[in-house]
Protein backbone atom coordinates (compact mmCIF):
# COMPACT_ATOMS: atom_id res chain seq x y z
CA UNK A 1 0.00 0.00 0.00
CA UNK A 2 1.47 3.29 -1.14
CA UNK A 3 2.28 6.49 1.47
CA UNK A 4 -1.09 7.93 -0.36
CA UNK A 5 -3.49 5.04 0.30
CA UNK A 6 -2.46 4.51 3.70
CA UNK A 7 -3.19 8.70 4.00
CA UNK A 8 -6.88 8.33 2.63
CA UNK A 9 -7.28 5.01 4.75
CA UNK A 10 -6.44 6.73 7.73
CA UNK A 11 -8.98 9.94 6.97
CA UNK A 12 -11.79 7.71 6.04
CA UNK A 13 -11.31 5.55 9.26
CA UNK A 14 -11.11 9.16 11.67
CA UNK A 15 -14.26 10.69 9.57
CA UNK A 16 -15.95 7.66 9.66
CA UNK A 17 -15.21 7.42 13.45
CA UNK A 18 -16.66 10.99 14.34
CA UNK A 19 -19.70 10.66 16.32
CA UNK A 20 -21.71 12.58 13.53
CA UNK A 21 -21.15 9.44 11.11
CA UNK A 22 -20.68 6.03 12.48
CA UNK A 23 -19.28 7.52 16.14
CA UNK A 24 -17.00 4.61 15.75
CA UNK A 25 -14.10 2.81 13.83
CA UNK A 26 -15.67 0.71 10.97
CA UNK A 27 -15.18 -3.14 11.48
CA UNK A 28 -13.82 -3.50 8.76
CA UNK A 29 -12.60 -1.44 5.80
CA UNK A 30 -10.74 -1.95 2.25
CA UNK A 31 -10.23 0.28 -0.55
CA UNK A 32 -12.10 -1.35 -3.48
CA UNK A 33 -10.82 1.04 -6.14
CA UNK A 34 -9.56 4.77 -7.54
CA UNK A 35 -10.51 7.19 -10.31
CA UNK A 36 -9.41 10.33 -11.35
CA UNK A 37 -11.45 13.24 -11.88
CA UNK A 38 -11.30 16.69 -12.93
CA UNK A 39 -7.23 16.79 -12.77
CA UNK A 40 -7.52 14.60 -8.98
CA UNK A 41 -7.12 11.20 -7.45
CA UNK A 42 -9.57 9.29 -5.48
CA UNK A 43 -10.21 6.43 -3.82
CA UNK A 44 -13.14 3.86 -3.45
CA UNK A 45 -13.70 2.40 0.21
CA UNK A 46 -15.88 -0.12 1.21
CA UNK A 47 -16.50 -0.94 4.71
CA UNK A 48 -18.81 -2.67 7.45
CA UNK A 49 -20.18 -1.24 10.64
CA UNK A 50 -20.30 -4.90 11.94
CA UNK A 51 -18.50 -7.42 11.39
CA UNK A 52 -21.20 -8.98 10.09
CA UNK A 53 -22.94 -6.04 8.07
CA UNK A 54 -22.98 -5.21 4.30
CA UNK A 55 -20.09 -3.92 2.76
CA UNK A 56 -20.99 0.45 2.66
CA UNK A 57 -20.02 3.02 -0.36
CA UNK A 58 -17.46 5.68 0.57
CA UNK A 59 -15.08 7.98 -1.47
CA UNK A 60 -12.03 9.90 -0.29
CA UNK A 61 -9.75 11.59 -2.12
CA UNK A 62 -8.98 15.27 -4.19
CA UNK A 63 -5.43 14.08 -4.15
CA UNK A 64 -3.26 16.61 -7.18
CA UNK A 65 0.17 14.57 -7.27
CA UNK A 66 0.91 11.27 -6.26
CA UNK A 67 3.06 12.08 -3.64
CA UNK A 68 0.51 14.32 -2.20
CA UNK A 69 -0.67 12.50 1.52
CA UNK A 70 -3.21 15.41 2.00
CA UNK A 71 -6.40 15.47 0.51
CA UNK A 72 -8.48 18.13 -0.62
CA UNK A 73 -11.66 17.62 1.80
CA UNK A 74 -13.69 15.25 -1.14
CA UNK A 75 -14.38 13.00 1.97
CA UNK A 76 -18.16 11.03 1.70
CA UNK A 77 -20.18 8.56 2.53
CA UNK A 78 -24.21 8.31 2.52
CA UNK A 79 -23.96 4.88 3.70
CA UNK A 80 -25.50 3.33 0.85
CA UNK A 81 -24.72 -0.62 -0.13
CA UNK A 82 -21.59 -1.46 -1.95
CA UNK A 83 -22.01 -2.64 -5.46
CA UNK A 84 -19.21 -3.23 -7.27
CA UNK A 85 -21.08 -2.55 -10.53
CA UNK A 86 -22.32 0.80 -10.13
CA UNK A 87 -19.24 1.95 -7.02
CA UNK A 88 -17.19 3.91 -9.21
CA UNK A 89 -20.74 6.01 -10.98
CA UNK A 90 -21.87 6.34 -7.46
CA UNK A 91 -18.56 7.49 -5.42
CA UNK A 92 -18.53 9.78 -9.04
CA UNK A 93 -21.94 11.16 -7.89
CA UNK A 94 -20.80 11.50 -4.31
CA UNK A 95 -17.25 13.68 -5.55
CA UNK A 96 -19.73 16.09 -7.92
CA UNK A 97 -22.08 16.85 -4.79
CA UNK A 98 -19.28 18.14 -2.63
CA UNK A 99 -17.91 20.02 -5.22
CA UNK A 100 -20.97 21.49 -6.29
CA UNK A 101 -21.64 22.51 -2.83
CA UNK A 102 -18.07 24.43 -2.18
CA UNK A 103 -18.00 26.17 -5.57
CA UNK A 104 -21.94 27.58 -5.06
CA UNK A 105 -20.96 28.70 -1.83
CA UNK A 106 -18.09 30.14 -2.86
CA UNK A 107 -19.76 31.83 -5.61
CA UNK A 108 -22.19 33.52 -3.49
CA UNK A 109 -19.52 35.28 -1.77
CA UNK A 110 -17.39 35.94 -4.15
CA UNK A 111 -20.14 37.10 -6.08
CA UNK A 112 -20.63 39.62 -2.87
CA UNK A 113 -17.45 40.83 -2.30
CA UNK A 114 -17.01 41.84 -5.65
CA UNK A 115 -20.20 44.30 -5.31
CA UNK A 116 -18.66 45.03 -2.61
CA UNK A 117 -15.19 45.96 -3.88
CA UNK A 118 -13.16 45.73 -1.47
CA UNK A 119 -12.72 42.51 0.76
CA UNK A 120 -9.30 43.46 2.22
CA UNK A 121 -10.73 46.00 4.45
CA UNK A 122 -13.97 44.15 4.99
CA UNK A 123 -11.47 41.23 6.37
CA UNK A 124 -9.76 43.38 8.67
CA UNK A 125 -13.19 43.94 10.84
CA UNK A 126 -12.46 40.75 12.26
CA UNK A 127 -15.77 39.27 11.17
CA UNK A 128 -17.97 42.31 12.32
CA UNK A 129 -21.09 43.13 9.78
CA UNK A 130 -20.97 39.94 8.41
CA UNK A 131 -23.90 37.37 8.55
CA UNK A 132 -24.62 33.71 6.78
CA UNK A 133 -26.67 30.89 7.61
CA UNK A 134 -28.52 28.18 5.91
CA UNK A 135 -32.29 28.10 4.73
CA UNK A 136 -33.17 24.31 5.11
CA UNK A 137 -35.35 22.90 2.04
CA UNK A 138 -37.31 19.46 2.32
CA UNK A 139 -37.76 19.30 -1.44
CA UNK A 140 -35.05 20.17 -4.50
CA UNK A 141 -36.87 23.40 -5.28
CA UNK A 142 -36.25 27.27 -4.90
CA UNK A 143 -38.20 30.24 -5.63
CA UNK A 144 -36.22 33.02 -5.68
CA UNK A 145 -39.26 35.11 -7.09
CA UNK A 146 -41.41 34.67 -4.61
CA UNK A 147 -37.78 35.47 -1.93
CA UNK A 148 -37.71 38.81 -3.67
CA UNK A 149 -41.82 39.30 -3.40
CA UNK A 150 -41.82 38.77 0.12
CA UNK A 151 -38.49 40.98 0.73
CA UNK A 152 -40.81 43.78 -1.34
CA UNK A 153 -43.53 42.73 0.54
CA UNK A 154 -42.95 42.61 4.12
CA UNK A 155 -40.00 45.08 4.75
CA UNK A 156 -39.99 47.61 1.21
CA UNK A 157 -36.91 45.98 0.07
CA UNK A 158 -36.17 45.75 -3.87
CA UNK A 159 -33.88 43.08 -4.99
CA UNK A 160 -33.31 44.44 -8.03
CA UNK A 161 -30.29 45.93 -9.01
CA UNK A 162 -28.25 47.52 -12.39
CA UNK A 163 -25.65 44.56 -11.45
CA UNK A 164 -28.45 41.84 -11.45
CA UNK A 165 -30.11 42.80 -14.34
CA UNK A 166 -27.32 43.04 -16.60
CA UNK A 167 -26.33 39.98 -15.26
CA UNK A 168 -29.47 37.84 -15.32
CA UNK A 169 -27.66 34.43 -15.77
CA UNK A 170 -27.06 34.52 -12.07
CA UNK A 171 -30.83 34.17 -11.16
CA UNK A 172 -30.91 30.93 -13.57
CA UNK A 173 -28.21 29.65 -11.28
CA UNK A 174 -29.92 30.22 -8.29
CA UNK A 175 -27.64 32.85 -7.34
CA UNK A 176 -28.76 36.38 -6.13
CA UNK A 177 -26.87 39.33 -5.42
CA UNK A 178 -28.08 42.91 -4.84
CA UNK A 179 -27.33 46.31 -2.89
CA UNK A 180 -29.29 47.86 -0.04
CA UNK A 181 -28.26 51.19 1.73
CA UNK A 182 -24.82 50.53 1.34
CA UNK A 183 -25.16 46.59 2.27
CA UNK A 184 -24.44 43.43 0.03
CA UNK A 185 -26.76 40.68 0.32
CA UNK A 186 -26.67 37.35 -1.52
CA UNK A 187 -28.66 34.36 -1.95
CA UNK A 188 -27.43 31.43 -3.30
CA UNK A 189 -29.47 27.94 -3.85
CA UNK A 190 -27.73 24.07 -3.47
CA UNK A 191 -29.20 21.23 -4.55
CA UNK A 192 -28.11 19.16 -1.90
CA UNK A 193 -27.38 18.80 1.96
CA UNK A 194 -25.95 20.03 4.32
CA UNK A 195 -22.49 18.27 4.15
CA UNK A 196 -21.47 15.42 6.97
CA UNK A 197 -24.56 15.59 9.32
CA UNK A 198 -23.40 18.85 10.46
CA UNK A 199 -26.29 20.61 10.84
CA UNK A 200 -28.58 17.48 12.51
CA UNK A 201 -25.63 17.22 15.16
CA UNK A 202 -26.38 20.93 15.81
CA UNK A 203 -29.62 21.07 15.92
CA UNK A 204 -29.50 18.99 19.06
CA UNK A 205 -28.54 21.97 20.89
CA UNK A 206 -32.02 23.58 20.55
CA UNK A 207 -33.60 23.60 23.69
CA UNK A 208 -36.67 25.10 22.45
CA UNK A 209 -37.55 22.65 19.05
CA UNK A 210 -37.63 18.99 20.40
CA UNK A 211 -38.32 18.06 17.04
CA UNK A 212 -35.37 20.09 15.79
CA UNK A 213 -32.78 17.26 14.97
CA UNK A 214 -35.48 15.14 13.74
CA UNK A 215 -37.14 17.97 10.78
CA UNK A 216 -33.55 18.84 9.65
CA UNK A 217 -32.97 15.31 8.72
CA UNK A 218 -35.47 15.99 6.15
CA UNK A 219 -33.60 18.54 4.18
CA UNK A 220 -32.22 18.25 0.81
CA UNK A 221 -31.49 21.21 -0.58
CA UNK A 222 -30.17 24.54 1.09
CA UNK A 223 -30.56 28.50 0.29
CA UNK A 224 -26.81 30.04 1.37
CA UNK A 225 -27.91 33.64 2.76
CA UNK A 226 -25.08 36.40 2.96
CA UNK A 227 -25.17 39.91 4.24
CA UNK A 228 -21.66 41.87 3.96
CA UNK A 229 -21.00 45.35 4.55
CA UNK A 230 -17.66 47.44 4.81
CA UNK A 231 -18.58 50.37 6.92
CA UNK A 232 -21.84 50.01 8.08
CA UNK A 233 -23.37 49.53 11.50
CA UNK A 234 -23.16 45.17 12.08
CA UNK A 235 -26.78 46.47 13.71
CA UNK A 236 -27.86 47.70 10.51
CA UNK A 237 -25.94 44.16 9.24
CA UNK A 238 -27.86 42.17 11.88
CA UNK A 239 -31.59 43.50 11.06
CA UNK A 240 -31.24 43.20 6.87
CA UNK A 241 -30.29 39.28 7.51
CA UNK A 242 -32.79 38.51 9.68
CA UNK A 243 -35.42 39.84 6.92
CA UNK A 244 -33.45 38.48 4.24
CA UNK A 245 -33.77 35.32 5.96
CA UNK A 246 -37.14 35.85 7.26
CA UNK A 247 -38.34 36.01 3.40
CA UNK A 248 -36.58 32.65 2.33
CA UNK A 249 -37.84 31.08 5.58
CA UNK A 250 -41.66 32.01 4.30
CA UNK A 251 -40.80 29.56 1.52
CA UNK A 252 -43.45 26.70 2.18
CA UNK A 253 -40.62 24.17 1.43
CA UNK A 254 -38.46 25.58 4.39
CA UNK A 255 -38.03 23.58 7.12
CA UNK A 256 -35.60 25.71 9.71
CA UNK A 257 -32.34 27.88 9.58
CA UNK A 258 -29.48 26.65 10.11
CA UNK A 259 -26.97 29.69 11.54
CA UNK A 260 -25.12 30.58 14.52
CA UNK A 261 -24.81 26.88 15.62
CA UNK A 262 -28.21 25.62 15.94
CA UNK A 263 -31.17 25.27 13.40
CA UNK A 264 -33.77 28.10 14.28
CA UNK A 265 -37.48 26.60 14.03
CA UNK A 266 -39.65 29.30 10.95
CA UNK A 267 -42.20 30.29 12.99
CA UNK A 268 -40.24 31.57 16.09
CA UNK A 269 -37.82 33.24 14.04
CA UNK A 270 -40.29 34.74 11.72
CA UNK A 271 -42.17 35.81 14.89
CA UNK A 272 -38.86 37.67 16.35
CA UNK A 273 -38.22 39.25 12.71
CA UNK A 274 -41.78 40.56 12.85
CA UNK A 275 -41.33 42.79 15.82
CA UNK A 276 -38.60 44.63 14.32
CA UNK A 277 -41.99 46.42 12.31
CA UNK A 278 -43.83 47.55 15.65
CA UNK A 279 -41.43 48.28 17.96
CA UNK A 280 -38.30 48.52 16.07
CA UNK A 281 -36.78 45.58 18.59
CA UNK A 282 -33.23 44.32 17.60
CA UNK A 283 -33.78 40.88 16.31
CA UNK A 284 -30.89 39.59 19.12
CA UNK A 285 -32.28 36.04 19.54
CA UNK A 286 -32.33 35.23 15.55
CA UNK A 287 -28.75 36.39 15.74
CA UNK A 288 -27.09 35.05 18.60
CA UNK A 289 -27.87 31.31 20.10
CA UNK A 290 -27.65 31.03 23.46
CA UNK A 291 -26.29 27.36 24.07
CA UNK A 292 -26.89 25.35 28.44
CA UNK A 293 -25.25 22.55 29.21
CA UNK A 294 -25.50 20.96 31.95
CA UNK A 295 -22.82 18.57 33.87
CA UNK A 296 -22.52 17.71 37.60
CA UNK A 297 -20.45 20.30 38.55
CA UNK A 298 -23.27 23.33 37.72
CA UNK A 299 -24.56 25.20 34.49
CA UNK A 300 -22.81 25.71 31.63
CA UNK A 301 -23.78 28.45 28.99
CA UNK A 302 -22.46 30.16 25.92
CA UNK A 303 -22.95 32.31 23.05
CA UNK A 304 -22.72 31.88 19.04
CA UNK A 305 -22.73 34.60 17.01
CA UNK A 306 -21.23 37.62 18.68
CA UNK A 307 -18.48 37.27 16.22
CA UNK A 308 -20.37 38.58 13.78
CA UNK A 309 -21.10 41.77 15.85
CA UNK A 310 -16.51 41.65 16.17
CA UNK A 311 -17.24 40.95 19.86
CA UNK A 312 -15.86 37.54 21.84
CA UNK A 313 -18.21 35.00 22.55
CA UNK A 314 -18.93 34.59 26.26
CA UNK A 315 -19.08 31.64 27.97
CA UNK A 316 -20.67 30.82 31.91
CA UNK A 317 -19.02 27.94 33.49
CA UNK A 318 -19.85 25.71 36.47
CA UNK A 319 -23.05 28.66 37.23
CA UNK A 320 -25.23 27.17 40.60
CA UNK A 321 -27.98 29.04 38.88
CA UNK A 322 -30.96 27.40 36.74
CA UNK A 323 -30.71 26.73 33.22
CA UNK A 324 -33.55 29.55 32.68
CA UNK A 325 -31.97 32.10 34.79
CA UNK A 326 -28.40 31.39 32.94
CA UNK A 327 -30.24 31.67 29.38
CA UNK A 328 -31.53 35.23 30.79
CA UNK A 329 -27.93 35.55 32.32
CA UNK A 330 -26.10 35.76 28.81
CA UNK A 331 -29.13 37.29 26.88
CA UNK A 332 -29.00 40.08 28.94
CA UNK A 333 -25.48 40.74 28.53
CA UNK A 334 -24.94 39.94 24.95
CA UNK A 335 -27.66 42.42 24.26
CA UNK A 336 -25.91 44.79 26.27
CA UNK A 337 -22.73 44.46 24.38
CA UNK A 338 -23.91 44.43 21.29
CA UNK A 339 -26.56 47.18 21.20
CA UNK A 340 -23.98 49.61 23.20
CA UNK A 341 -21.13 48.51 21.11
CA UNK A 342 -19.34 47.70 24.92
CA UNK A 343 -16.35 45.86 24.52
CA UNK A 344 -15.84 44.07 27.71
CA UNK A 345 -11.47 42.97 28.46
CA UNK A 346 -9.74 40.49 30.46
CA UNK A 347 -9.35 41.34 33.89
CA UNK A 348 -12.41 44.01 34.22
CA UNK A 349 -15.68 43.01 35.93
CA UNK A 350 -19.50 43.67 34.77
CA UNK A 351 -22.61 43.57 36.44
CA UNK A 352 -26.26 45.26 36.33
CA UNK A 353 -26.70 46.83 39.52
CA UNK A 354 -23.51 48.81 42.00
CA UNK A 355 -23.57 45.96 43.94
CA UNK A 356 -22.88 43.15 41.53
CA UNK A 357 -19.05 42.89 40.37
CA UNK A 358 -18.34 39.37 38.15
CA UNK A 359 -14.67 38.86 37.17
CA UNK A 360 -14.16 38.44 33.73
CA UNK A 361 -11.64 36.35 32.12
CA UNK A 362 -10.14 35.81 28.79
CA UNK A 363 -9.05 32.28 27.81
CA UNK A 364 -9.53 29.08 25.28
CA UNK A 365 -13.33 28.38 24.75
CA UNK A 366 -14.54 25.29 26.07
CA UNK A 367 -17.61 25.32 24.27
CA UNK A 368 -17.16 27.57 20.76
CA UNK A 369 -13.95 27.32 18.88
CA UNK A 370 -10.93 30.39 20.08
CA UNK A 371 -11.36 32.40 22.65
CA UNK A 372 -13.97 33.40 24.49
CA UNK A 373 -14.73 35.57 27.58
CA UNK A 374 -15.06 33.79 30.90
CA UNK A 375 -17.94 35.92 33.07
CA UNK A 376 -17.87 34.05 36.95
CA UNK A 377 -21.76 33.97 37.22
């Protein structure tokens, strides 16, 4: 076995192990064959999740030289039977999926920052003003006219711009891409998955959908939604993705919305976007996810999505409090630090009365990826 097969043996074992897949090592695995496609080198897998089991479809590979040990990320299995007739057309099938998926959503923000013109200074804001997620589609269908009629609609915004309309082709893609008060926003439709389980395994983490984890299964197809901006407010940001995705989310083939590491359920997030028209409320809770977790040593709470607001996420640890009092906890000050542009530092304290004085600390996050801010609650 060459230096290259034992590489993609190795990565389809550890992906295959991740508890989003089969959570363990496979019982048993060969590689059954190899192709190359567009310019790249891949291997066919087959492999057991019992010893006694049928023999499962996988593909690994994106491999440019043959000394190359390091992939490209074409990694994939659906876990459907081995044939040898038909492995090579299916792992084929498997390689064009992934691809597709990277180069739409690629296109969609390149597509963006071009409007845009001018991504070096938008990349210095460390993230701030910029929003995605993931409209979740239970069918292979997308109607990006009836996106823009409920975005004229509901909140008076037109889709249309001189760059779209010289540029029509993009719709027929499924790709849109338009200006608003200085903002870029982009849509951009997939005809397939979310990749790896990733967004089932989140959805777990919503407390208030039982059923989340369960209805994403169901999706097949995805709507990529963008927002960029290089010198406006994130605020401003914040409220023109949350209607952006508010309209797509109307789509009666939309099952949830996959962003800031959970799937939001339609109608709650629809009924947050809504009071942005009577009140004028910041949309926080479609923006930010406020994760619990509990172990025996207290509460344990975080934030996901102040990033895009170029604040730190905040984390609780080992909190005696309740899980609802926690939740209210980080709310609270996540609003407070992102509608009053506070910036809180390692070292200082916070609290919301003269009395109350927690130590913050700055450190590795336990529960989101970096660093995060440590608030003794």
């Amino acid at each position: 076995m060459t230096a290259q097969q034992q590489a993609a043996m190795q990565s389809m074992i550890d992906w295959l192990s991740d508890e989003r897949e089969l959570g363990r090592k496979p019982s048993k695995i060969e590689i059954a064959g190899e192709f190359d496609l567009h310019d790249m080198h891949y291997y066919i897998f087959k492999y057991k999740k019992t010893l006694l089991g049928k023999w499962l479809l996988a593909v690994c590979g994106g491999y440019e030289d043959p000394s190359d040990t390091e992939h490209c990320g074409h990694i994939f299995s659906e876990m459907q039977p081995y044939e040898p007739a038909t492995a090579k057309q299916e792992a084929i099938a498997m390689v064009e999926m992934i691809r597709e998926y990277w180069m739409k959503q690629s296109a969609a923000i390149e597509a963006a920052q071009a409007q845009e013109g001018d991504a070096e200074s938008r990349n210095d804001s460390s993230g701030s003003g910029i929003f995605n997620g993931f409209v979740l589609l239970n069918s292979s269908e997308c109607d990006l006219d009836q996106v823009k009629e409920n975005l004229l609609k509901d909140w008076n915004i037109s889709s249309s711009s001189a760059e779209t309309e010289s540029h029509p082709e993009e719709e027929k893609e499924g790709i849109l891409v338009f200006e608003v008060d200085g903002f870029t926003a982009a849509l951009s439709f997939i005809d397939a998955p979310i990749p790896n389980g990733e967004a089932e395994h989140d959805a777990q983490g919503n407390y208030l959908w039982r059923e989340a984890a369960e209805i994403t299964k169901t999706h097949v197809a995805q709507i990529i939604v963008a927002v960029f901006t290089r010198s406006g407010s994130p605020l401003d940001s914040g409220r023109l993705y949350t209607k952006l995705a508010a309209s797509c989310l109307k789509l009666p083939n939309a099952i949830g919305l996959y962003s800031s590491g959970t799937v939001f359920q339609p109608g709650l997030f629809l009924e947050m976007a809504e009071m942005m028209k009577s009140d004028d409320a910041f949309p926080l809770l479609n923006l930010v996810h406020v994760g619990l977790v509990g172990t025996e040593t207290g509460m344990n709470g975080y934030t996901h999505g102040l990033k895009s607001f170029g604040k730190d996420e905040i984390e609780v640890l080992d909190s005696q409090t309740s899980p609802a009092e926690l939740r209210d906890f980080l709310i609270d000050i996540s609003g407070y630090v992102v509608e009053y542009n506070v910036t809180l530092r390692d070292g200082e304290t916070i609290g919301f009365s003269a009395e109350q004085k927690l130590p913050i600390t700055r450190s590795e996050g336990v529960y989101v990826n970096g660093e995060s801010l440590k608030v003794k609650y």
